[in-house]
Protein backbone atom coordinates (compact mmCIF):
# COMPACT_ATOMS: atom_id res chain seq x y z
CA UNK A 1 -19.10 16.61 -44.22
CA UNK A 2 -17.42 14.30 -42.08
CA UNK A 3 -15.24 11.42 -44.05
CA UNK A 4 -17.05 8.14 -43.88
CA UNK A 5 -17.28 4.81 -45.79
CA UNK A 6 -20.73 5.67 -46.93
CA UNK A 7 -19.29 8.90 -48.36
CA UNK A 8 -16.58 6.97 -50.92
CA UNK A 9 -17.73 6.82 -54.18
CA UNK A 10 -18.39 3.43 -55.90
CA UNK A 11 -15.38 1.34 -56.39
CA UNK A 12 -16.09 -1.15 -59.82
CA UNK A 13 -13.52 -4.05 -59.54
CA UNK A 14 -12.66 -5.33 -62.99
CA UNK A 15 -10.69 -8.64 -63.24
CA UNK A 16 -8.53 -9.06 -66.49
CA UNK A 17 -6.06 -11.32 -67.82
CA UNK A 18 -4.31 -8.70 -69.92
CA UNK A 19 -0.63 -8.63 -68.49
CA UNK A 20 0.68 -5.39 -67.04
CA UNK A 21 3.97 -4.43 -69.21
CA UNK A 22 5.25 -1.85 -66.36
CA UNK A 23 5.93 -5.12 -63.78
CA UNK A 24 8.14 -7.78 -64.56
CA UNK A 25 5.81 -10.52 -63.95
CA UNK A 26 3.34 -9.17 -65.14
CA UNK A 27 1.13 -8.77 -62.07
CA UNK A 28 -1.18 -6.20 -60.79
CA UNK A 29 -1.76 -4.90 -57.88
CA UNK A 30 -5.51 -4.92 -55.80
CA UNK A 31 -4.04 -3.80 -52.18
CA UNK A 32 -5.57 -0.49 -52.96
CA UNK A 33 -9.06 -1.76 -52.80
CA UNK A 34 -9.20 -3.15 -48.78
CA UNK A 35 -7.98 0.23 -48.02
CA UNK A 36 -10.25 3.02 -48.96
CA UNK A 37 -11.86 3.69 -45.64
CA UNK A 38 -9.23 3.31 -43.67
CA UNK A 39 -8.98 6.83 -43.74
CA UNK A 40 -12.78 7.52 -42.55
CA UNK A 41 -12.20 4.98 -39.94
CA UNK A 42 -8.99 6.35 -38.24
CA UNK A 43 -10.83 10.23 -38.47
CA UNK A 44 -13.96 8.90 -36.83
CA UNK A 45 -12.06 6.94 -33.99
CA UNK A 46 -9.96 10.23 -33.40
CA UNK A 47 -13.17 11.85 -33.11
CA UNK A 48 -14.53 9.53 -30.89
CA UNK A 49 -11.40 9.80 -28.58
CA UNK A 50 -10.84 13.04 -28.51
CA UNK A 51 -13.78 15.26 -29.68
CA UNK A 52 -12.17 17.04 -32.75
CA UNK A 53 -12.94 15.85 -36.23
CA UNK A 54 -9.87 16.31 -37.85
CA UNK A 55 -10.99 16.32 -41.89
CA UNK A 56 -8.23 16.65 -43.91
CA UNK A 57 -5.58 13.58 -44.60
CA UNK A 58 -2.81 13.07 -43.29
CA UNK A 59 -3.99 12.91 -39.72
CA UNK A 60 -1.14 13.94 -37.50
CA UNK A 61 -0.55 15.07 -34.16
CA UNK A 62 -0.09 19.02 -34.71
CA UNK A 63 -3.51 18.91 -36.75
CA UNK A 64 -4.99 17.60 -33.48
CA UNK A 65 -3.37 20.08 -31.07
């Protein structure tokens, strides 16, 4: 199976106000969630460039060749 966003599974956001002892303000982080197909959409473009469906992260050059 190639790695698309329709593939991912679910991804339940849950906003708290519960602070996070491990950082010192406090904070959480949520930069995570805009990423998740990122992946899928760099494999498919590579595909669509080249051809080969490269399915395995990380994507590099030698994988390609």
């Amino acid at each position: 199976m190639c790695p698309s966003i329709s593939t991912l599974p679910r991804i339940d956001v849950i906003w708290n106000d519960i602070p996070d002892p491990h950082s010192p303000l406090g904070l959480h982080g949520i930069g995570e969630i805009g990423i998740t197909g990122v992946g899928a959409a760099v494999g498919n473009a590579i595909y669509n460039a080249t051809g080969r469906r490269l399915r395995e992260l990380p994507m590099t050059l030698d994988k390609l060749l």
